[in-house]
Structures are given as structure tokens and as C-alpha cells.
C-alpha atoms as a PDB file:
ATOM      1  CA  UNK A   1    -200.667 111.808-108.430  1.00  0.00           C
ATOM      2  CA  UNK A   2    -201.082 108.586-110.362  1.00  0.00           C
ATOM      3  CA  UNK A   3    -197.791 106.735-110.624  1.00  0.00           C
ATOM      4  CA  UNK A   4    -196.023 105.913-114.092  1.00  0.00           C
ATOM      5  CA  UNK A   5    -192.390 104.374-113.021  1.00  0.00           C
ATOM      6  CA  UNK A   6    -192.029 102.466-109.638  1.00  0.00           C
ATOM      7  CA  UNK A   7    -188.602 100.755-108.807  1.00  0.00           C
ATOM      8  CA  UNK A   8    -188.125  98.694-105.712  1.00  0.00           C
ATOM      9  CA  UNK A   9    -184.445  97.578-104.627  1.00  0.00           C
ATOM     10  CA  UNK A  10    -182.727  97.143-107.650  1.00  0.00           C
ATOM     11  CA  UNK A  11    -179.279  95.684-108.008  1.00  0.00           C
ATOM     12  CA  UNK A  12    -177.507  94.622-110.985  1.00  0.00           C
ATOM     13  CA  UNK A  13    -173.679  93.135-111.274  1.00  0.00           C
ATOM     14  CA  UNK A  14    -171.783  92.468-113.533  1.00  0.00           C
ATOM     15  CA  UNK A  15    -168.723  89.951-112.687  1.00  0.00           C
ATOM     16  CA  UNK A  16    -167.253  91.446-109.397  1.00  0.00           C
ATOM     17  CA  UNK A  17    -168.700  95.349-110.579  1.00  0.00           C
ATOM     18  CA  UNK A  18    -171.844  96.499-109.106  1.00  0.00           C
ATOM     19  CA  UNK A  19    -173.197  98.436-111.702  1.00  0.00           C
ATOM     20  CA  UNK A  20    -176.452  99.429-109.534  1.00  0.00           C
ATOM     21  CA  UNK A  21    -177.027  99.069-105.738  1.00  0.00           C
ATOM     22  CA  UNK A  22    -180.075  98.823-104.643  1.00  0.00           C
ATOM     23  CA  UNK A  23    -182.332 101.431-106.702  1.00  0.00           C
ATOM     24  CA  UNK A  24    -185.334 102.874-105.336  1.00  0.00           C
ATOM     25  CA  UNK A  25    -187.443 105.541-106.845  1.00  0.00           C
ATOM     26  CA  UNK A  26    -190.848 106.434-107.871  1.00  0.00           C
ATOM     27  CA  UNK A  27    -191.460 108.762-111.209  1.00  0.00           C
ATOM     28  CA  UNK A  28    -195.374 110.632-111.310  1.00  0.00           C
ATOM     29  CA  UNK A  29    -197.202 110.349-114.740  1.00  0.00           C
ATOM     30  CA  UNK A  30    -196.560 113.839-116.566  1.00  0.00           C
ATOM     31  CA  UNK A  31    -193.261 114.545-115.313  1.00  0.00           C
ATOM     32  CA  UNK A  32    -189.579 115.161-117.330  1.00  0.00           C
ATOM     33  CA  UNK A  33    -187.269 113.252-115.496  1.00  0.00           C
ATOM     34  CA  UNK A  34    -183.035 113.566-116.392  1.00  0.00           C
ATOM     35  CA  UNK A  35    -180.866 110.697-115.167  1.00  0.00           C
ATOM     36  CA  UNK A  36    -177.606 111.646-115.106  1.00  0.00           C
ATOM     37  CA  UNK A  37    -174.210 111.075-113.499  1.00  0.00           C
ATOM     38  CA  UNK A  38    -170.831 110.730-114.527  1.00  0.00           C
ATOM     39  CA  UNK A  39    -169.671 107.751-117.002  1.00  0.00           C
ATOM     40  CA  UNK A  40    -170.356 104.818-115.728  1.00  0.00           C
ATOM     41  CA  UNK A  41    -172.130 105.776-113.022  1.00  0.00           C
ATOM     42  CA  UNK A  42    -175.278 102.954-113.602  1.00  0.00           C
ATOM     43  CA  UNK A  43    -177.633 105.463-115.573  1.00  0.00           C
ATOM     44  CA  UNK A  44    -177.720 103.699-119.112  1.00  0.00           C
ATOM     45  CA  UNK A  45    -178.343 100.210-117.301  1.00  0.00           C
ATOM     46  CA  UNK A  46    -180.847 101.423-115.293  1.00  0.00           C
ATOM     47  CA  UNK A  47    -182.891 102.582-117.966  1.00  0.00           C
ATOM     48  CA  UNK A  48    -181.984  99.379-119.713  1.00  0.00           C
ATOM     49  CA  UNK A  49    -183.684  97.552-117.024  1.00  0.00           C
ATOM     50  CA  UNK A  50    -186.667 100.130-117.303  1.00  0.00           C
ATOM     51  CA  UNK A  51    -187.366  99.274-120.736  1.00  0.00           C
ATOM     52  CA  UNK A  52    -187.205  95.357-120.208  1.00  0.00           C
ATOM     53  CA  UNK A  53    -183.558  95.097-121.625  1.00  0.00           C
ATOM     54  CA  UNK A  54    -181.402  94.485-118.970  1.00  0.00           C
ATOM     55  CA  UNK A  55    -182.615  91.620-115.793  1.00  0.00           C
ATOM     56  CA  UNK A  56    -181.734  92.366-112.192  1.00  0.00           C
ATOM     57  CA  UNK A  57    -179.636  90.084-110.469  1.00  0.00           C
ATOM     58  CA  UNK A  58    -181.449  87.063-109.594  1.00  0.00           C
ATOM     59  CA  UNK A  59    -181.261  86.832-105.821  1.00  0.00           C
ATOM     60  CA  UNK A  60    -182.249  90.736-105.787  1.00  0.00           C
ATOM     61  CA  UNK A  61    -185.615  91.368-104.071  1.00  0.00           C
ATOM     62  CA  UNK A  62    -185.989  94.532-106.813  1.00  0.00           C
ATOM     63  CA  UNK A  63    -189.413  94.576-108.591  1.00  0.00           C
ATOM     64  CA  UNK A  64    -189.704  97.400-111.623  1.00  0.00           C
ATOM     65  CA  UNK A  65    -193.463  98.587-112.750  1.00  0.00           C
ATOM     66  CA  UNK A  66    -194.001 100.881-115.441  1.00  0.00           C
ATOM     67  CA  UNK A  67    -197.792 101.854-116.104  1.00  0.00           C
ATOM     68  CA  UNK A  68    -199.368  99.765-113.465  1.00  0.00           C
ATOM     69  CA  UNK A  69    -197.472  96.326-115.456  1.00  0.00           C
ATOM     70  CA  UNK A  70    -194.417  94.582-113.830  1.00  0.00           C
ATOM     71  CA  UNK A  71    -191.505  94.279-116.391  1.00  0.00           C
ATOM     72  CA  UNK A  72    -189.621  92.821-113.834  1.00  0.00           C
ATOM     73  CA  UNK A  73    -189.094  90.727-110.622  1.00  0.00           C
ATOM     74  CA  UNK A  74    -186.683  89.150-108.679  1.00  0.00           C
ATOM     75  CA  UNK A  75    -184.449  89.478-111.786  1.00  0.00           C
ATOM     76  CA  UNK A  76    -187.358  87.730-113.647  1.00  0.00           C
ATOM     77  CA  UNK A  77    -188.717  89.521-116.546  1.00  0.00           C
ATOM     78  CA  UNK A  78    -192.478  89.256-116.670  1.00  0.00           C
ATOM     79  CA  UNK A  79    -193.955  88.918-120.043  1.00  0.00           C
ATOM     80  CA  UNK A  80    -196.208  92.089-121.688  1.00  0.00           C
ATOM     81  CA  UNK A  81    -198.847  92.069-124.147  1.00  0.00           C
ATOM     82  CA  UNK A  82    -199.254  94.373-127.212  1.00  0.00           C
ATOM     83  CA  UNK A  83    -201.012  97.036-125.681  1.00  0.00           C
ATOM     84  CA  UNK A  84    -198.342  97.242-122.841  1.00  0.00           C
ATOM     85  CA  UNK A  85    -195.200  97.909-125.585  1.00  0.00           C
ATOM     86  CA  UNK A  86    -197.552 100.293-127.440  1.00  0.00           C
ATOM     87  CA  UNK A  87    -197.623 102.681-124.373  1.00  0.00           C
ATOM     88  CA  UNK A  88    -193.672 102.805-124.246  1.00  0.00           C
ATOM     89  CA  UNK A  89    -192.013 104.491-126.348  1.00  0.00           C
ATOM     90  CA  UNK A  90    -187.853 104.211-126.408  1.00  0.00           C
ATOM     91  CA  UNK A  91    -185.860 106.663-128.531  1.00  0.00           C
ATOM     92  CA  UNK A  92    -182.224 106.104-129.024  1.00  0.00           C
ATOM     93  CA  UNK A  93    -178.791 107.622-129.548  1.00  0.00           C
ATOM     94  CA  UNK A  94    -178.435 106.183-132.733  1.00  0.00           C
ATOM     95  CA  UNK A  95    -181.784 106.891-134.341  1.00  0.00           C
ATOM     96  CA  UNK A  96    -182.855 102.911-134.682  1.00  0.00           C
ATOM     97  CA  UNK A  97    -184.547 103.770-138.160  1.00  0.00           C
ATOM     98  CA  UNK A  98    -184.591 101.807-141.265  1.00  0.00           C
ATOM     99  CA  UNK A  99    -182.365 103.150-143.586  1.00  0.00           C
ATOM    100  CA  UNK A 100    -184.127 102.359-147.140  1.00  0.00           C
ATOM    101  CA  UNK A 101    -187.444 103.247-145.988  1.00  0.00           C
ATOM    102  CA  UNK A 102    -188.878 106.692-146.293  1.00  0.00           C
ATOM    103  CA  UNK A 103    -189.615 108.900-143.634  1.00  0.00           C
ATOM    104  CA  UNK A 104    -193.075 108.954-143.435  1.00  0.00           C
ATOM    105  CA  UNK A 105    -192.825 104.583-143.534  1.00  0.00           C
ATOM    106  CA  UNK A 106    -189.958 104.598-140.235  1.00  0.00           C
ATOM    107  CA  UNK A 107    -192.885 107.177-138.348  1.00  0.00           C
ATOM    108  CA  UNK A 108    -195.743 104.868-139.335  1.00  0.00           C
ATOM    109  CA  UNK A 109    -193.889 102.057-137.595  1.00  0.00           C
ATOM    110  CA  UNK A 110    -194.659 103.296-134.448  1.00  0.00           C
ATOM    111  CA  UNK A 111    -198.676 102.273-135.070  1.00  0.00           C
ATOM    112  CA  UNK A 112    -198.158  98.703-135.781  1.00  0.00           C
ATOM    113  CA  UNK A 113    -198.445  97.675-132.287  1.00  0.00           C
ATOM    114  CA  UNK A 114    -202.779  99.724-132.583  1.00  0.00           C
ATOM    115  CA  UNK A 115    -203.007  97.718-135.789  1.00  0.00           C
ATOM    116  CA  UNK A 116    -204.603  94.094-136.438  1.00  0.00           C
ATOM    117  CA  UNK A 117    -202.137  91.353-137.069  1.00  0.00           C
ATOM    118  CA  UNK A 118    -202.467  90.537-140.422  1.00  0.00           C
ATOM    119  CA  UNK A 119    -201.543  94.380-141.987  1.00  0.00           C
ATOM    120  CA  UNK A 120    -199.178  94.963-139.444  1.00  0.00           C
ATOM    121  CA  UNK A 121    -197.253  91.869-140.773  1.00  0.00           C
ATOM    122  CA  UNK A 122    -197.882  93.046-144.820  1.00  0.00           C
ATOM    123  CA  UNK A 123    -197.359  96.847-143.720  1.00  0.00           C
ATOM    124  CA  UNK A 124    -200.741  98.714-144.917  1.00  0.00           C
ATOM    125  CA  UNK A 125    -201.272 101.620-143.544  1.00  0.00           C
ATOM    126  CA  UNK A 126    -204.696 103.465-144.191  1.00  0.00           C
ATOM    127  CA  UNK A 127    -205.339 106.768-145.188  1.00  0.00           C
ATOM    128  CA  UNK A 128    -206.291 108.024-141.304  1.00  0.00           C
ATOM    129  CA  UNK A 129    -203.079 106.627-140.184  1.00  0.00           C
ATOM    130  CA  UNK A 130    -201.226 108.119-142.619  1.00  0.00           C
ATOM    131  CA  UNK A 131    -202.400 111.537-141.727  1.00  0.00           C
ATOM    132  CA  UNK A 132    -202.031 110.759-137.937  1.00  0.00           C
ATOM    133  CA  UNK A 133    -197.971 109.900-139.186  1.00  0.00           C
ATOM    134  CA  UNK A 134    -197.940 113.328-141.408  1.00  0.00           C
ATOM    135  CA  UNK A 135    -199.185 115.883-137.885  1.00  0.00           C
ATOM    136  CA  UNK A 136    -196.457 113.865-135.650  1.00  0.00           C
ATOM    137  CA  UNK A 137    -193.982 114.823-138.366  1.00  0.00           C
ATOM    138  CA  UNK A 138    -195.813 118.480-138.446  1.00  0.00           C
ATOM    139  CA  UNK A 139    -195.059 118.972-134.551  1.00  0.00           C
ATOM    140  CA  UNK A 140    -191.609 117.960-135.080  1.00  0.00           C
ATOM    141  CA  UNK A 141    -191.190 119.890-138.128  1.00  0.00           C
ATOM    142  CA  UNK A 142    -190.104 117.076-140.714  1.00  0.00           C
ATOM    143  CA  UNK A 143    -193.335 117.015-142.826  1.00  0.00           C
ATOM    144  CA  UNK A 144    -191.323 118.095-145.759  1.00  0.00           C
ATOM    145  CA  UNK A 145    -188.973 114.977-145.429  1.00  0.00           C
ATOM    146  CA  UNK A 146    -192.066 112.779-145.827  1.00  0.00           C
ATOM    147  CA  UNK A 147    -191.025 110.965-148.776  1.00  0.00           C
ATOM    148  CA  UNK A 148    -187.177 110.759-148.191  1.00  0.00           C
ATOM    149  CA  UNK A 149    -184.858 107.806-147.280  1.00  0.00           C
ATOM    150  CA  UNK A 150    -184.664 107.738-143.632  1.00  0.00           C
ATOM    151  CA  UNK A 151    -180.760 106.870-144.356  1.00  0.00           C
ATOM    152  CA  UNK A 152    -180.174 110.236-146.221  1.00  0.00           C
ATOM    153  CA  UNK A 153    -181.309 112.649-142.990  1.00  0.00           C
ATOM    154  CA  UNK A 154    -178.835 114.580-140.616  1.00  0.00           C
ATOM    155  CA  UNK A 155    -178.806 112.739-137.218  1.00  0.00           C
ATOM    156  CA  UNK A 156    -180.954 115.713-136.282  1.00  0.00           C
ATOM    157  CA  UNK A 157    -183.306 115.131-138.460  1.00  0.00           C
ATOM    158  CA  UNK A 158    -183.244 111.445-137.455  1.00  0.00           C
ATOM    159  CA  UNK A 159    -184.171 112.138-133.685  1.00  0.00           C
ATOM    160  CA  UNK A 160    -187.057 113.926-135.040  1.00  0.00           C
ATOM    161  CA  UNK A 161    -188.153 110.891-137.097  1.00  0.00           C
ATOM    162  CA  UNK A 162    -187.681 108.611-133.905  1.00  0.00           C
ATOM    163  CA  UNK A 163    -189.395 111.255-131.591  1.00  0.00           C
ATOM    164  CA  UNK A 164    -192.617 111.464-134.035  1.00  0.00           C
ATOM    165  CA  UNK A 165    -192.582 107.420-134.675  1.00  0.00           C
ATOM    166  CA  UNK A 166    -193.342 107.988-130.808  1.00  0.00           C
ATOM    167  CA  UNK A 167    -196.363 110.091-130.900  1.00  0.00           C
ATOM    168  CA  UNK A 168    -197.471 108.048-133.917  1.00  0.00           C
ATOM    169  CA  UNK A 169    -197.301 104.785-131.601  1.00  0.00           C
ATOM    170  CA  UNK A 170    -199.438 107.198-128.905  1.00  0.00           C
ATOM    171  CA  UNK A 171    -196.642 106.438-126.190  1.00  0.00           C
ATOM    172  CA  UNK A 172    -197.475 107.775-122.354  1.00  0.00           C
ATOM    173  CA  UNK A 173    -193.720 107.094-121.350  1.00  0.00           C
ATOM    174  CA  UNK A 174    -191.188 107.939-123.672  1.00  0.00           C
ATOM    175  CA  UNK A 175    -187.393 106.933-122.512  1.00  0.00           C
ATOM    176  CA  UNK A 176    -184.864 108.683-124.228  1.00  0.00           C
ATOM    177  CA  UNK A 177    -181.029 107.129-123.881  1.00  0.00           C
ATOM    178  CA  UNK A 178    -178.607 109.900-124.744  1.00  0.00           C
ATOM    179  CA  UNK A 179    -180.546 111.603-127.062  1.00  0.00           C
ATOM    180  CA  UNK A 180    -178.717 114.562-127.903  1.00  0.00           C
ATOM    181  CA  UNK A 181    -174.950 112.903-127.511  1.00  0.00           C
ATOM    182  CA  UNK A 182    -174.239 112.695-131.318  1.00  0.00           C
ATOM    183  CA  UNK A 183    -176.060 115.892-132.798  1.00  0.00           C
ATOM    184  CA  UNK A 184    -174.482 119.342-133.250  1.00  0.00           C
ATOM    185  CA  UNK A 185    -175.617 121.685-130.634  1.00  0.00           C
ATOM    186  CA  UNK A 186    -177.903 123.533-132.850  1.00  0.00           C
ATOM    187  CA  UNK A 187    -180.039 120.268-133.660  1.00  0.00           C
ATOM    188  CA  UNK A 188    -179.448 119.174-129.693  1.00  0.00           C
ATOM    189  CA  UNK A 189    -181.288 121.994-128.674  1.00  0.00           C
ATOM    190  CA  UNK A 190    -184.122 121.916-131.062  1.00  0.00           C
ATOM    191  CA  UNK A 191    -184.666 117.556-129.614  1.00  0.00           C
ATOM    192  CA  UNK A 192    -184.900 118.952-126.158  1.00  0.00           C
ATOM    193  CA  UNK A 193    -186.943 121.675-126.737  1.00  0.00           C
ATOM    194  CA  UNK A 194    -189.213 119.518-128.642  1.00  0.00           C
ATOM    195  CA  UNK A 195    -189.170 116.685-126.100  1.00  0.00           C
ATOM    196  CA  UNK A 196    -189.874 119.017-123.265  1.00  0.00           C
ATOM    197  CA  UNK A 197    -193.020 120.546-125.523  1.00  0.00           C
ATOM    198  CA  UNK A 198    -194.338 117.167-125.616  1.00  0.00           C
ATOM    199  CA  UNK A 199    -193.952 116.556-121.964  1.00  0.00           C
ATOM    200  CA  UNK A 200    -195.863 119.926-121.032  1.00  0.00           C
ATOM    201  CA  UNK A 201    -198.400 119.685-123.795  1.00  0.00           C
ATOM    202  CA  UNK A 202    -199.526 116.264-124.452  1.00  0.00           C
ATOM    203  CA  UNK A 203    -198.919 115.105-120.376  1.00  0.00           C
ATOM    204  CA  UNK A 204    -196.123 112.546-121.668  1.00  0.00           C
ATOM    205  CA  UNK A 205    -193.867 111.380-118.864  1.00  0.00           C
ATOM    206  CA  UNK A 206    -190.791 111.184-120.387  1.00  0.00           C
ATOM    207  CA  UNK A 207    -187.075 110.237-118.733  1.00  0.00           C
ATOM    208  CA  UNK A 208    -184.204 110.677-120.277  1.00  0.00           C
ATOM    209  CA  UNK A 209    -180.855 110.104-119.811  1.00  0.00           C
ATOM    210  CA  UNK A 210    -177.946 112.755-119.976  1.00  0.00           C
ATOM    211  CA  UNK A 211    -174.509 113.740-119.489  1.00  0.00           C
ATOM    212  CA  UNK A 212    -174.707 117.625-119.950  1.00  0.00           C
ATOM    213  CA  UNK A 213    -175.507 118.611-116.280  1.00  0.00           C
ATOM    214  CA  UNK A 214    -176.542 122.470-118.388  1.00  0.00           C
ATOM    215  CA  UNK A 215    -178.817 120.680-120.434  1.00  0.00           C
ATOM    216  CA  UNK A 216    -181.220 119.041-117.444  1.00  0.00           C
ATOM    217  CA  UNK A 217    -180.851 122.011-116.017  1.00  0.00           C
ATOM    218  CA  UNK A 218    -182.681 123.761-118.637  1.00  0.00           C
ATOM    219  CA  UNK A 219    -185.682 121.160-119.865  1.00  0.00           C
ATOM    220  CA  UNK A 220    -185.979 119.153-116.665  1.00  0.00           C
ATOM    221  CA  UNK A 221    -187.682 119.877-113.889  1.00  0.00           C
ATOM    222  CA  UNK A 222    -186.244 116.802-111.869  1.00  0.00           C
ATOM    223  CA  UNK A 223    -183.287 115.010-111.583  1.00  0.00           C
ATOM    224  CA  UNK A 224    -182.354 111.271-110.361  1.00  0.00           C
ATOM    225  CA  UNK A 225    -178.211 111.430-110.203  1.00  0.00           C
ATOM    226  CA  UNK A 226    -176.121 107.893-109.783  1.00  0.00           C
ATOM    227  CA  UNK A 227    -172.764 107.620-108.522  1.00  0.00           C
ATOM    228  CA  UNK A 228    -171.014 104.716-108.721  1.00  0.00           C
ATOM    229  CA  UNK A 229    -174.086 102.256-109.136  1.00  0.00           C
ATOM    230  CA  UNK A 230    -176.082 104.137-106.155  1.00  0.00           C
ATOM    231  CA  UNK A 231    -178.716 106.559-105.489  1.00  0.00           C
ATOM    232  CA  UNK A 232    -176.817 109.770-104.746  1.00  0.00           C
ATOM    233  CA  UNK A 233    -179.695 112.455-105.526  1.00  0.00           C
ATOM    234  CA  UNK A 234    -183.587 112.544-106.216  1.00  0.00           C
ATOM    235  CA  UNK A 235    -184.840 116.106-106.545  1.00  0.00           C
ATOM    236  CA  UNK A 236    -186.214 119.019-108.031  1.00  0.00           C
ATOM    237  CA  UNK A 237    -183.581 120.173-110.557  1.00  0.00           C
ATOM    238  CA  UNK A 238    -182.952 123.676-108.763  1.00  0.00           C
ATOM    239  CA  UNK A 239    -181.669 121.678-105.670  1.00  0.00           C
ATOM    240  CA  UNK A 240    -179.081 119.939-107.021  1.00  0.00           C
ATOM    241  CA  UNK A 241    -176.647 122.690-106.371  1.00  0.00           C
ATOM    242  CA  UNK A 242    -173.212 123.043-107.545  1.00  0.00           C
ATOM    243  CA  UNK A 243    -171.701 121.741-104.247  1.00  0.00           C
ATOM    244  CA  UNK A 244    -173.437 118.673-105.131  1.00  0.00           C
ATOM    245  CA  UNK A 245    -172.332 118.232-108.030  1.00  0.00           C
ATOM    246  CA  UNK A 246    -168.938 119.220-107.313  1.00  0.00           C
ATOM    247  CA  UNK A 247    -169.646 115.860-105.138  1.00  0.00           C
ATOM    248  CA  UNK A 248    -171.459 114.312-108.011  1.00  0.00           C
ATOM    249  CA  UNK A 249    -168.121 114.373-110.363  1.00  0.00           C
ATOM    250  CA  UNK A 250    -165.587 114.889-108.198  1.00  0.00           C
ATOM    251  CA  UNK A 251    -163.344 112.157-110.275  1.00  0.00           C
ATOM    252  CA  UNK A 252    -164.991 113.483-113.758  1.00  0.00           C
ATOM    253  CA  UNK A 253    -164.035 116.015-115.903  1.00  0.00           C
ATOM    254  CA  UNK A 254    -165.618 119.220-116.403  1.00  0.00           C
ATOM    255  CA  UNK A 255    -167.010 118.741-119.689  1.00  0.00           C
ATOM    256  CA  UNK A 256    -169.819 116.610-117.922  1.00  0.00           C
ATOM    257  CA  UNK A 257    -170.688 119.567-115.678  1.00  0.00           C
ATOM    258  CA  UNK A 258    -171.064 122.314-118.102  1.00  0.00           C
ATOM    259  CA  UNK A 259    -171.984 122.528-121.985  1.00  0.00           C
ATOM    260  CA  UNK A 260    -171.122 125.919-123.074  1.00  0.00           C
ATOM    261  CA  UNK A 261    -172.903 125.035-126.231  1.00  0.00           C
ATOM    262  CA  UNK A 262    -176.131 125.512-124.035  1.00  0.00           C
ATOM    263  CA  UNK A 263    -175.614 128.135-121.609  1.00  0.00           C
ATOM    264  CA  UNK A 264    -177.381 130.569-124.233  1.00  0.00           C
ATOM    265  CA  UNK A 265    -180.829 128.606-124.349  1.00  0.00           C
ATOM    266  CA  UNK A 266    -180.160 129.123-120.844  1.00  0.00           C
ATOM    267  CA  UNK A 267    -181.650 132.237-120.996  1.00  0.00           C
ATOM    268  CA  UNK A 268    -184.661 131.406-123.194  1.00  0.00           C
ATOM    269  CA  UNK A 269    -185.493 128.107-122.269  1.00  0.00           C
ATOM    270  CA  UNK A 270    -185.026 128.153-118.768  1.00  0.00           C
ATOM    271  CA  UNK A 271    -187.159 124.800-116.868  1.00  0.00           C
ATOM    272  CA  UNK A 272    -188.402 128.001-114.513  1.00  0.00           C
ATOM    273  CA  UNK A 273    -191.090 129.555-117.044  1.00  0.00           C
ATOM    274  CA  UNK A 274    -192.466 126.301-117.822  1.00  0.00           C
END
């Protein structure tokens, strides 16, 4: 299988707190990856430092490649073109949209990294990309919010707009930080199951970061759990058992374990029919 996400030896710290020791781990193009782990277990800086946020520590030997390009070396990040950005797509906890712009706008700013220069910078969009913005919004079912202000949505309607901006901008690796951590279980369900439609339709990889251990274990078929800034599982989703996670969050509380919220979709949405 062709490879999407190589890290080598990454370690970052932070004062005397080692946030991540010595990361290592390889993600396949095409597969829905979770990273999860209790708070402050290293996942949200890792994938900081997997979308060219956060640097390594210096005199780290870590190297980070995503899609063939090194982001990152030695603690050095390494420059990227256009085309590079355009393949990697980032959606957020808190939406990143702009407020006073309509939906259909926020979605079509996913293309301006395809477009030439000049109407990226004065914002035209033609009438072909314009209809490629209106079928992302179809598959995530906002088409009818086309023409509203971004800044008048619920936040689950906002996750939509930032997952479609994605498909507009044609990204093969979309990282998703928390996606779900400030939406209403309903809508929470409805971003996963649309996240984990694109991943098994459209080939996407797609890695996202969670706290719900119920939730991975429903749309993800693999798992990469931190502990403390380390490596403590890299699996297949069904083998990270509840005696490891009783490991896993031994200091946590149980909240992080189980989301009663899900264990319906459980049922229906299980990673095992996919």
C-alpha cells in the first residue's frame, strides 16, 4: 500500500514537559485513523506537527512526510508549494469560517489554492466551480444553506461547511482536530458518519483526533493511542481492548472512555460492516 503519513522519531518539549517522546508511525493512503488518549496525552500536538503547525525539538532526529513531501526535519520545517497545501485539508473544532460570508463563499474557499493567482486574490469564482462548491454541500446536506451567513449556522451545520470546503479544495488527507467536541450528539453523529462516508467512498485518508473512546470505536477502523507524550498503542480498533484502555486512562475519568450519547449508533454504524 502506498504511504500517505510517515513519522520518524518525533519529540517535542515544552520547558521541562515532554509533550511527545519519540513518535513513530506510518498511516496507508485510504485509511480512517483516530488519535486518541486521555487529556494531555500529546495527541493535539502531534497532529499540530502533522499539519506544519507545531516544530519538533531541534536536536530531535524526527523527520514527518505527508504525501511523499517533508513538512518537517530535524525540528526544521521544510517549505511547500501550492499544490502541496491543496492536498491537505485541516478541519477544526471551532469551524475556522468567515462569519459575514455566505455559505456557499466559506466552501468555495477551499479551491483557491487550484485557482490562478490573480482571481484567487479578487475572489471570482466561475460558474463550474460554483457547481463543484454546490455537490460538496449536496453530500453534506447543506445545499439549502447556500446563500446564508456562515455566522448564523448551528456549529453542526458549521462542520459541514468546513468538511465540504474540504472536498471543494479536492483534499487526499483530511485532519480533523476534535471535530465533534462542541456539537450536540445528534449533529456529532451525523460529522462522523459523514467523515467516515468520505473515507470509504472517495479513498480519503483522513485522521482525526478524539476523546470519546465509543466514538473511534464506531467510525474507525484504527487507532494510534498516546499516553503521556508516548506511543502506547497502534492497532486495529477491535484490539484495543478494554484492559487496555483501563491502562490507557487509568488516571482519567470515565467520561473519556464511554459516550453514552453514542452507544446507540453503536448498533447501526458499527466500523465492522464497513
Amino acid at each position: 500500500m502506498t504511504t500517505a503519513i510517515n513519522v520518524e522519531g518525533i519529540d517535542k518539549t515544552y520547558g521541562t514537559h515532554k509533550a511527545l517522546r519519540h513518535i513513530e508511525f506510518t498511516i496507508n493512503k485510504g485509511e480512517i485513523v483516530t488519535l486518541i488518549g486521555p487529556s494531555g496525552s500529546g495527541k493535539s500536538t502531534l497532529l499540530r506537527h502533522l499539519i506544519g503547525l507545531t516544530k519538533a525539538d531541534r536536536q530531535s532526529t524526527g523527520k514527518i512526510e505527508v504525501l511523499g513531501h517533508v513538512l518537517q526535519r530535524q525540528g526544521h520545517l521544510v517549505a511547500q508549494g501550492r499544490d502541496y497545501r491543496r492536498r491537505s485539508g485541516y478541519i477544526f473544532q471551532q469551524f475556522n469560517l468567515v462569519g459575514r460570508l455566505s455559505v456557499m463563499t466559506n466552501v468555495l474557499i477551499g479551491h483557491l489554492g487550484a485557482m490562478p493567482r490573480w482571481r484567487s486574490l479578487a475572489g471570482r469564482f466561475t460558474k463550474k466551480e460554483q457547481k463543484l462548491a454546490l455537490k460538496a454541500m449536496e453530500r453534506v446536506g447543506i445545499e439549502s444553506l447556500a446563500n446564508q451567513r456562515a455566522n448564523t449556522l448551528s456549529g453542526g451545520q458549521m462542520q459541514r461547511v468546513a468538511i465540504a470546503r474540504a472536498l471543494v479544495q479536492d483534499a487526499e488527507v483530511i485532519f480533523a482536530d476534535e471535530p465533534i467536541a462542541s456539537l450536540d450528539p445528534r449533529s456529532a453523529r451525523e460529522v462522523m458518519e459523514i467523515l467516515q462516508r468520505i473515507n470509504h467512498e472517495d479513498g480519503r485518508t483522513v485522521v482525526i483526533t478524539l476523546h470519546q473512546v465509543d466514538v473511534a470505536r464506531c467510525y474507525c477502523r484504527r487507532a494510534i493511542a498516546l499516553k503521556e507524550g508516548g506511543l502506547y498503542y497502534d492497532g486495529p480498533i477491535e484490539g484495543l481492548t478494554d484492559i487496555l484502555l483501563q491502562g490507557l486512562y487509568e488516571n482519567s475519568g470515565l467520561d473519556e472512555i464511554n459516550s453514552s450519547s453514542f452507544s446507540q449508533s453503536r448498533s447501526t454504524t458499527a466500523h465492522t460492516t464497513n
